[in-house]
PDB file of N, CA and C in Angstrom:
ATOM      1  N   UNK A   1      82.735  85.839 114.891  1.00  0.00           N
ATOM      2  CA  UNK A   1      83.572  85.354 113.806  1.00  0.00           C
ATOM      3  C   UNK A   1      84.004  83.928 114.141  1.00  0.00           C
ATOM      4  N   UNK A   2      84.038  82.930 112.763  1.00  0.00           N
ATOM      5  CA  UNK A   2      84.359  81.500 113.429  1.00  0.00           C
ATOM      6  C   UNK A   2      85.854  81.564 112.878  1.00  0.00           C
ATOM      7  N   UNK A   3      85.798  80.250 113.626  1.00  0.00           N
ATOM      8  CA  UNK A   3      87.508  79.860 113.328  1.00  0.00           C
ATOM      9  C   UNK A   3      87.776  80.026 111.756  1.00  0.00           C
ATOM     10  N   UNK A   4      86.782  79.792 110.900  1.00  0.00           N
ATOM     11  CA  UNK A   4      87.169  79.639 109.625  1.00  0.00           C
ATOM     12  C   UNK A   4      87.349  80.506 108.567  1.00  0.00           C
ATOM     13  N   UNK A   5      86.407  81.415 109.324  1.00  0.00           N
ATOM     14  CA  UNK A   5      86.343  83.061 108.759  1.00  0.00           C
ATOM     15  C   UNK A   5      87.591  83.602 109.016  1.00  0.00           C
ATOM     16  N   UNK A   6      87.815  83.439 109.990  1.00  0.00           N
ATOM     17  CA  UNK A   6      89.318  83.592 110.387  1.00  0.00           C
ATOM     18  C   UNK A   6      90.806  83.165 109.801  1.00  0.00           C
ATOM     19  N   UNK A   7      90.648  82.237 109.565  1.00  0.00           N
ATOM     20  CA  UNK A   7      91.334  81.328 108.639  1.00  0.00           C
ATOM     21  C   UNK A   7      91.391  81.739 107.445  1.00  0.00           C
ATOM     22  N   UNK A   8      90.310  82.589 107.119  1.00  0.00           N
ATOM     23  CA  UNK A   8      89.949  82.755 105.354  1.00  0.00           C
ATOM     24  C   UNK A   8      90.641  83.840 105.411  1.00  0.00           C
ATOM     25  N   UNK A   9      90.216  85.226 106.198  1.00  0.00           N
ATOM     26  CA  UNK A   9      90.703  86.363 106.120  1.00  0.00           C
ATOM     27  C   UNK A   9      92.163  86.956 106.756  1.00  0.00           C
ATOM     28  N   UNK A  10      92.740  85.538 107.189  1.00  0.00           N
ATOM     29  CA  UNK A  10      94.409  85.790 107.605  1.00  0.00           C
ATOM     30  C   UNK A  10      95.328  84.974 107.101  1.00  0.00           C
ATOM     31  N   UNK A  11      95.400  84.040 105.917  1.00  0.00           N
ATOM     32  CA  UNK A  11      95.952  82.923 105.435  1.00  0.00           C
ATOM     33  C   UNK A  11      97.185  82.719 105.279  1.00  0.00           C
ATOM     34  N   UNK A  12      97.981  84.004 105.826  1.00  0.00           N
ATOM     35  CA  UNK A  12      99.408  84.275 106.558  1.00  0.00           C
ATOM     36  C   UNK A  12      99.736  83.266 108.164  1.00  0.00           C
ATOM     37  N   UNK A  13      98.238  83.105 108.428  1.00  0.00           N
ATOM     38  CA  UNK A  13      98.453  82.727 110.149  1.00  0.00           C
ATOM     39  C   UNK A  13      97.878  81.424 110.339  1.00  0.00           C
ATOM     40  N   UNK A  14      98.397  80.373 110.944  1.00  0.00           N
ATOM     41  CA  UNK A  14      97.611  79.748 111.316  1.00  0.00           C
ATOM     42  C   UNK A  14      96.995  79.733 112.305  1.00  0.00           C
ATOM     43  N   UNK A  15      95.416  79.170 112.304  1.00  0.00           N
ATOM     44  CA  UNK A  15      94.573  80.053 113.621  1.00  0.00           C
ATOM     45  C   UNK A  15      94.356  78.539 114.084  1.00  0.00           C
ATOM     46  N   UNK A  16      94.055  78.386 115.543  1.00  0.00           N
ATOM     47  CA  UNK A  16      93.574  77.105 116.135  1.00  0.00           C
ATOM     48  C   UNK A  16      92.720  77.621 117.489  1.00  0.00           C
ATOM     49  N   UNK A  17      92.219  77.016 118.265  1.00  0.00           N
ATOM     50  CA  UNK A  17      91.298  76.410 119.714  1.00  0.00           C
ATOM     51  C   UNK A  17      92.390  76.113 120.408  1.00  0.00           C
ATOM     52  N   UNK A  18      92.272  76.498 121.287  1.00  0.00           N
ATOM     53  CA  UNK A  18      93.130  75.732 122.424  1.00  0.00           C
ATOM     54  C   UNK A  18      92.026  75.059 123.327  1.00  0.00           C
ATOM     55  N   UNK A  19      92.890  73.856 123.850  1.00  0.00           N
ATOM     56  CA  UNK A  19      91.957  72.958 124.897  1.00  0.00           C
ATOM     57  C   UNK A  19      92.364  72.381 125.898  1.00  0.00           C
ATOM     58  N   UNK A  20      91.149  72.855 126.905  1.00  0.00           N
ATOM     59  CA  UNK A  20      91.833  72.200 128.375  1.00  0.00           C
ATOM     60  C   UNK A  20      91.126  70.545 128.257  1.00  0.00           C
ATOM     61  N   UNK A  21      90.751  70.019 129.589  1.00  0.00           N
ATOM     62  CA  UNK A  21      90.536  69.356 129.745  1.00  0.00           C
ATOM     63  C   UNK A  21      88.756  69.020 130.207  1.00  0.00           C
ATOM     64  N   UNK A  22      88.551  70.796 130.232  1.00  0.00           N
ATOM     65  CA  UNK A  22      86.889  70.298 130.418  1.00  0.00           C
ATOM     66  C   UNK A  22      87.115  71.416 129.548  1.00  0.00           C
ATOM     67  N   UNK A  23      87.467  71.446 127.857  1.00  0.00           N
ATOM     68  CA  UNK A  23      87.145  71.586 126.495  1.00  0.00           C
ATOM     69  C   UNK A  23      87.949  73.014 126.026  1.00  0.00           C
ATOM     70  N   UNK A  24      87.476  73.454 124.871  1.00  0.00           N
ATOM     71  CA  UNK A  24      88.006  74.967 124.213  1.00  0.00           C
ATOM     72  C   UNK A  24      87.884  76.004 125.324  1.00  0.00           C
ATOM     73  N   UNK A  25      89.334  76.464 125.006  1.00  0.00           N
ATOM     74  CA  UNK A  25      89.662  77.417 125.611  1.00  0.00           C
ATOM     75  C   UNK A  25      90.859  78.254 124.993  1.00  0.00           C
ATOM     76  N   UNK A  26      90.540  79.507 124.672  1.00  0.00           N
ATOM     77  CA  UNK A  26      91.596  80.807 123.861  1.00  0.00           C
ATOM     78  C   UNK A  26      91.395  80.221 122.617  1.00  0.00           C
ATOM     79  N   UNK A  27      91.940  81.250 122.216  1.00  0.00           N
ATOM     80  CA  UNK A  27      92.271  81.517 120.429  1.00  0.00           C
ATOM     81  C   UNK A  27      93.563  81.649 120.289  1.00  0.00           C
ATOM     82  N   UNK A  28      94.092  81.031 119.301  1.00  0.00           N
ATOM     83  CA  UNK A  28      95.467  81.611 119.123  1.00  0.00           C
ATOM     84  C   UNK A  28      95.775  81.388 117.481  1.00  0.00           C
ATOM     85  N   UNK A  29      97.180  82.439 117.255  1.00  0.00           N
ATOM     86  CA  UNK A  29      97.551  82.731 115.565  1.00  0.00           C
ATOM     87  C   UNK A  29      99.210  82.316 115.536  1.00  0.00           C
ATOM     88  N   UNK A  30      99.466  81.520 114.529  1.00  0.00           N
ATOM     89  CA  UNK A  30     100.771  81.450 114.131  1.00  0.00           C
ATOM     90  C   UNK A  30     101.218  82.009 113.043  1.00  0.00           C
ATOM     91  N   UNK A  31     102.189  82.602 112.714  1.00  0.00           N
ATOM     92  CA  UNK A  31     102.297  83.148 111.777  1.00  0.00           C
ATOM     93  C   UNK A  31     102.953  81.850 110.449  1.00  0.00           C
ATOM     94  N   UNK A  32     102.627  81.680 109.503  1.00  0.00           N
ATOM     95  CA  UNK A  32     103.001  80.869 108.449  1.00  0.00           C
ATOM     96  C   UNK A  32     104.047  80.850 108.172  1.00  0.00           C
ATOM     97  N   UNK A  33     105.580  79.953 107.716  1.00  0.00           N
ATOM     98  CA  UNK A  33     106.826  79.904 107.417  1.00  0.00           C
ATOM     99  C   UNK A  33     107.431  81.498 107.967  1.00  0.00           C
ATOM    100  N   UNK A  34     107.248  82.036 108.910  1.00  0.00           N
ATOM    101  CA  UNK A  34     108.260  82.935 109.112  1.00  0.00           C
ATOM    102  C   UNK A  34     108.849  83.349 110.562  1.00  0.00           C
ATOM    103  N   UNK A  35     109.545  83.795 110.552  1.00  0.00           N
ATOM    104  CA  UNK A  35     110.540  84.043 111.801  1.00  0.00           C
ATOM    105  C   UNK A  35     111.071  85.267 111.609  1.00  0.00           C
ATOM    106  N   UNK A  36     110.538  86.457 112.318  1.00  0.00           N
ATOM    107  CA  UNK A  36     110.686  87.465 112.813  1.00  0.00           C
ATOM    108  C   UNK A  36     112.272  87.683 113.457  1.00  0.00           C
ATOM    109  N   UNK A  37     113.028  88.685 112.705  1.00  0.00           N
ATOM    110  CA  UNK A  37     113.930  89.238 113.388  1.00  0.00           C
ATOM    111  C   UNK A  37     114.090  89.852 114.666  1.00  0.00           C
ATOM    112  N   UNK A  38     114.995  90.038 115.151  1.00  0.00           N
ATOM    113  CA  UNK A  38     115.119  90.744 116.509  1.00  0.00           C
ATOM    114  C   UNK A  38     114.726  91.950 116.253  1.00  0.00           C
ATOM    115  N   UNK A  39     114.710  93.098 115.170  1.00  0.00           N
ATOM    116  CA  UNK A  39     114.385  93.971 114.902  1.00  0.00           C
ATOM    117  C   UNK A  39     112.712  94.479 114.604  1.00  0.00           C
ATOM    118  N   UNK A  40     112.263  93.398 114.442  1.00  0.00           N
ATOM    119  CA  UNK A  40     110.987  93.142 114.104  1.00  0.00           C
ATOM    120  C   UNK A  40     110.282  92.428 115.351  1.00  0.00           C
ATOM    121  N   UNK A  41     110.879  91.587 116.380  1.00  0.00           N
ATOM    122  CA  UNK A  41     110.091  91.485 117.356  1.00  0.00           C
ATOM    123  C   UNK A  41     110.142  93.129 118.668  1.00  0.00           C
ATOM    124  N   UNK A  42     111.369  93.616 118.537  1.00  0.00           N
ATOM    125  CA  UNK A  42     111.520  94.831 119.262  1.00  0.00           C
ATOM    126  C   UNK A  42     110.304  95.693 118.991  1.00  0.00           C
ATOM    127  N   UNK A  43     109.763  95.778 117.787  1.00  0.00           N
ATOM    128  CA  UNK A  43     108.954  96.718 117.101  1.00  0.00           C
ATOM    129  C   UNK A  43     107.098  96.842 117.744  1.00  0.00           C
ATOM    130  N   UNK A  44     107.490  95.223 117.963  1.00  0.00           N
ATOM    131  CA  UNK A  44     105.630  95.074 118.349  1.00  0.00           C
ATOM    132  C   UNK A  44     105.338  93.774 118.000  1.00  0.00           C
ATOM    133  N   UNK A  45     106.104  93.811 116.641  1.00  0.00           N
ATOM    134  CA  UNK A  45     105.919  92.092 115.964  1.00  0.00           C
ATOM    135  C   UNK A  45     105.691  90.812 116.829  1.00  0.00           C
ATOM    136  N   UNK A  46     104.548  89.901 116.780  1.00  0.00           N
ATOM    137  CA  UNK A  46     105.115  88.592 117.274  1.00  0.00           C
ATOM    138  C   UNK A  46     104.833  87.039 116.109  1.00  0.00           C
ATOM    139  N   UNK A  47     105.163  86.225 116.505  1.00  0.00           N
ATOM    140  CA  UNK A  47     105.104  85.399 115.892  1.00  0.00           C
ATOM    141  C   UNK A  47     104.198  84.808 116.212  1.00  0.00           C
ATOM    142  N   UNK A  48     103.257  84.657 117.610  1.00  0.00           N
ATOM    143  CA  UNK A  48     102.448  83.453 118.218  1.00  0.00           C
ATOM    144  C   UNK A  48     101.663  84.786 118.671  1.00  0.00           C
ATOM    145  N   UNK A  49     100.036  84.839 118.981  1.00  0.00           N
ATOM    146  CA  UNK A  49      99.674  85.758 119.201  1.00  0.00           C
ATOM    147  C   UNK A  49      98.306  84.916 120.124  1.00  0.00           C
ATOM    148  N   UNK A  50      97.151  85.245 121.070  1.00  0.00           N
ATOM    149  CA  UNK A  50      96.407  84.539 121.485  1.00  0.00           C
ATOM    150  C   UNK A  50      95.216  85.801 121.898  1.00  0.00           C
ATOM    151  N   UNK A  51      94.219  85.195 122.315  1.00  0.00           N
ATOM    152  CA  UNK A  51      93.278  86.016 122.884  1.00  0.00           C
ATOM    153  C   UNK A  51      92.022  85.087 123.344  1.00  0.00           C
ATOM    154  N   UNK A  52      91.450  86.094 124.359  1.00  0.00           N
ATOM    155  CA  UNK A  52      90.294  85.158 125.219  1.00  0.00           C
ATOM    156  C   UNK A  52      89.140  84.611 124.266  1.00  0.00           C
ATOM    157  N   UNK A  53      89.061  85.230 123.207  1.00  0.00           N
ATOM    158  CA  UNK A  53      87.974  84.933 121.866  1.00  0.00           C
ATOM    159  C   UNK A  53      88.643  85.340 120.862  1.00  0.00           C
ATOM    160  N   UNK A  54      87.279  84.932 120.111  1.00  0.00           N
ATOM    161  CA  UNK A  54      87.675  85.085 118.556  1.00  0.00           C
ATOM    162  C   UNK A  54      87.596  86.657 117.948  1.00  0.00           C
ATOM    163  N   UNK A  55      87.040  87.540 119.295  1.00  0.00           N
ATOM    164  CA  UNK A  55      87.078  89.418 118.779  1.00  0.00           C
ATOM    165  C   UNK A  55      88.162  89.694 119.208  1.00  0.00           C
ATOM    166  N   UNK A  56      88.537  89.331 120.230  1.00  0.00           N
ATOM    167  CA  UNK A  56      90.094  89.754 120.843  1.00  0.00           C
ATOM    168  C   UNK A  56      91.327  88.944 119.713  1.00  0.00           C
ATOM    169  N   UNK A  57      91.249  87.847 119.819  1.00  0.00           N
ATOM    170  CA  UNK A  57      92.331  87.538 118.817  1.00  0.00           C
ATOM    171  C   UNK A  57      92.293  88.367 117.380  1.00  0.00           C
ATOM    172  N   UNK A  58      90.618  88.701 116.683  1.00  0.00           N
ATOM    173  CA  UNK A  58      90.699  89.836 115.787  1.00  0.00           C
ATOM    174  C   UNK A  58      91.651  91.091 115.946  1.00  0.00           C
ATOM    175  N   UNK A  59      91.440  91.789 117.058  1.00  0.00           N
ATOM    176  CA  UNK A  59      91.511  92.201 117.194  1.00  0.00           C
ATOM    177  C   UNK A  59      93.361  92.270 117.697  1.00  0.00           C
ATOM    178  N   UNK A  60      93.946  91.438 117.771  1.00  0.00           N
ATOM    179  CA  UNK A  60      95.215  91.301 117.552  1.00  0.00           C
ATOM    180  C   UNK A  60      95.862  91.010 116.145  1.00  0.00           C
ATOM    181  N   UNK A  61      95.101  90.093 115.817  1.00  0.00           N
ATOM    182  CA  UNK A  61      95.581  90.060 114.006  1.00  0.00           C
ATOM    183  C   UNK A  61      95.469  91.637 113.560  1.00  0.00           C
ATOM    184  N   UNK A  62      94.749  92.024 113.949  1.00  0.00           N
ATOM    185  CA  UNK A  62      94.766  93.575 113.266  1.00  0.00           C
ATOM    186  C   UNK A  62      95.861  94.328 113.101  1.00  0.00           C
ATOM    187  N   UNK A  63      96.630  94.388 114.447  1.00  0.00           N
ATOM    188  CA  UNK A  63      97.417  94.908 115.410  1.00  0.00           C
ATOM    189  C   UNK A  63      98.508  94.379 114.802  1.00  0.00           C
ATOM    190  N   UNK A  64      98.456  93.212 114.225  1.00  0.00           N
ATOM    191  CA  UNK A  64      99.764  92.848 113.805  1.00  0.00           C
ATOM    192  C   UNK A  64      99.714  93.460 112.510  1.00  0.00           C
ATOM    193  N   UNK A  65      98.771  93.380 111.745  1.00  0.00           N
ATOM    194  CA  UNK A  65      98.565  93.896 110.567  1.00  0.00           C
ATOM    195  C   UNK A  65      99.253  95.656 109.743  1.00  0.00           C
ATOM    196  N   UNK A  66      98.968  96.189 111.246  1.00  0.00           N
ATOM    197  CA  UNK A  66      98.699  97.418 111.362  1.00  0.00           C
ATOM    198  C   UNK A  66     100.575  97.605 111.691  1.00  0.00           C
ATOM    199  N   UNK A  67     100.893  97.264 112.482  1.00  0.00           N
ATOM    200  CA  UNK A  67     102.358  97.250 113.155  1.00  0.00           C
ATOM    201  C   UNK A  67     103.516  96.969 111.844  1.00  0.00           C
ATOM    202  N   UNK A  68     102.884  95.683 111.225  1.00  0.00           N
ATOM    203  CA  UNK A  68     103.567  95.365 109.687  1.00  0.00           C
ATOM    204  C   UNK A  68     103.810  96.313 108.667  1.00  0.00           C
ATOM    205  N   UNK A  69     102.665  97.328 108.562  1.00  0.00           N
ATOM    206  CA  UNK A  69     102.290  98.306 107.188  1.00  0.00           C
ATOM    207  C   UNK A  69     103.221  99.466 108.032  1.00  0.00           C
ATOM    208  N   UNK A  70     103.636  99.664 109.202  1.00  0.00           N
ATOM    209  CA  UNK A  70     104.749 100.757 110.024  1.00  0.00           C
ATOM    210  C   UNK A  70     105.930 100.351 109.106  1.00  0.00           C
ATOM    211  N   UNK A  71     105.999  99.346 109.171  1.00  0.00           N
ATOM    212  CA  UNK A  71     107.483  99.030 108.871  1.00  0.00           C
ATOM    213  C   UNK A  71     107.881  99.251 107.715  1.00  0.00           C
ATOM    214  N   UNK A  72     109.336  99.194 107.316  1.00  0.00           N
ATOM    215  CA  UNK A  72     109.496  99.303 105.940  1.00  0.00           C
ATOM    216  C   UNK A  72     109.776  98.406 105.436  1.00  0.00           C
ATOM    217  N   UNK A  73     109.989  98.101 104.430  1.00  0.00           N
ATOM    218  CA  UNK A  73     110.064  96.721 103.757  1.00  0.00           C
ATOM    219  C   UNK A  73     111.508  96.084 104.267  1.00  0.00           C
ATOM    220  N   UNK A  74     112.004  96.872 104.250  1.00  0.00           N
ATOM    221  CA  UNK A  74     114.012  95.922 104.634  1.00  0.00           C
ATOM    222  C   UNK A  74     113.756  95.734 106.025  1.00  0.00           C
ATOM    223  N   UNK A  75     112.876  96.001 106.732  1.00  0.00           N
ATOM    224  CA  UNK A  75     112.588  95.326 108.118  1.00  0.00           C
ATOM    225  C   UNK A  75     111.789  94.321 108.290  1.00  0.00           C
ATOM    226  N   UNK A  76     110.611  94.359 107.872  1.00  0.00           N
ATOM    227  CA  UNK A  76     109.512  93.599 107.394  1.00  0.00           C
ATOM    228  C   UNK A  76     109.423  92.489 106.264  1.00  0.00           C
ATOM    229  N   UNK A  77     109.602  91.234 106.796  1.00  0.00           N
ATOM    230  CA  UNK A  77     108.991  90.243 106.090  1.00  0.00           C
ATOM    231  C   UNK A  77     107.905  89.397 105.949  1.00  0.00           C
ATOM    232  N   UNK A  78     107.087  89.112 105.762  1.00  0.00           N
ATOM    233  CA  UNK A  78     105.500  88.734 105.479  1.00  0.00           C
ATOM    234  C   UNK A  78     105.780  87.730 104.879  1.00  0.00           C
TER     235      UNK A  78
END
């Protein structure tokens, strides 16, 4: 999956590359205008999320995905 596919299918998050100095390195997700309560980071929630690739960071967007649809709405903001 590329960065952009990525981009397409999470448009809640912003996705980027991280980079060292001898080039790309990790994946990582921000979540778009929001800020997670204390109640909502206790839960699982995060705001900044990363992974060694682009299946593992999938594979966390999921996770967040999945953790979100737990919640109920007066906890959960998206």
């Amino acid at each position: 999956m590329t960065l952009e596919e990525l981009a397409q299918d999470f448009p809640n998050w912003v996705i980027w590359r991280g980079r060292t100095s001898t080039g790309p390195e990790g994946w990582y997700a921000t979540r778009r205008g929001a800020s997670l309560s204390e109640e909502e980071l206790s839960r699982g929630m995060a705001e900044t999320i990363s992974g060694g690739d682009a299946t593992e960071l999938l594979t966390q967007l999921r996770e967040q995905g999945e953790i979100g649809t737990r919640l109920t709405p007066a906890t959960f903001t998206e």
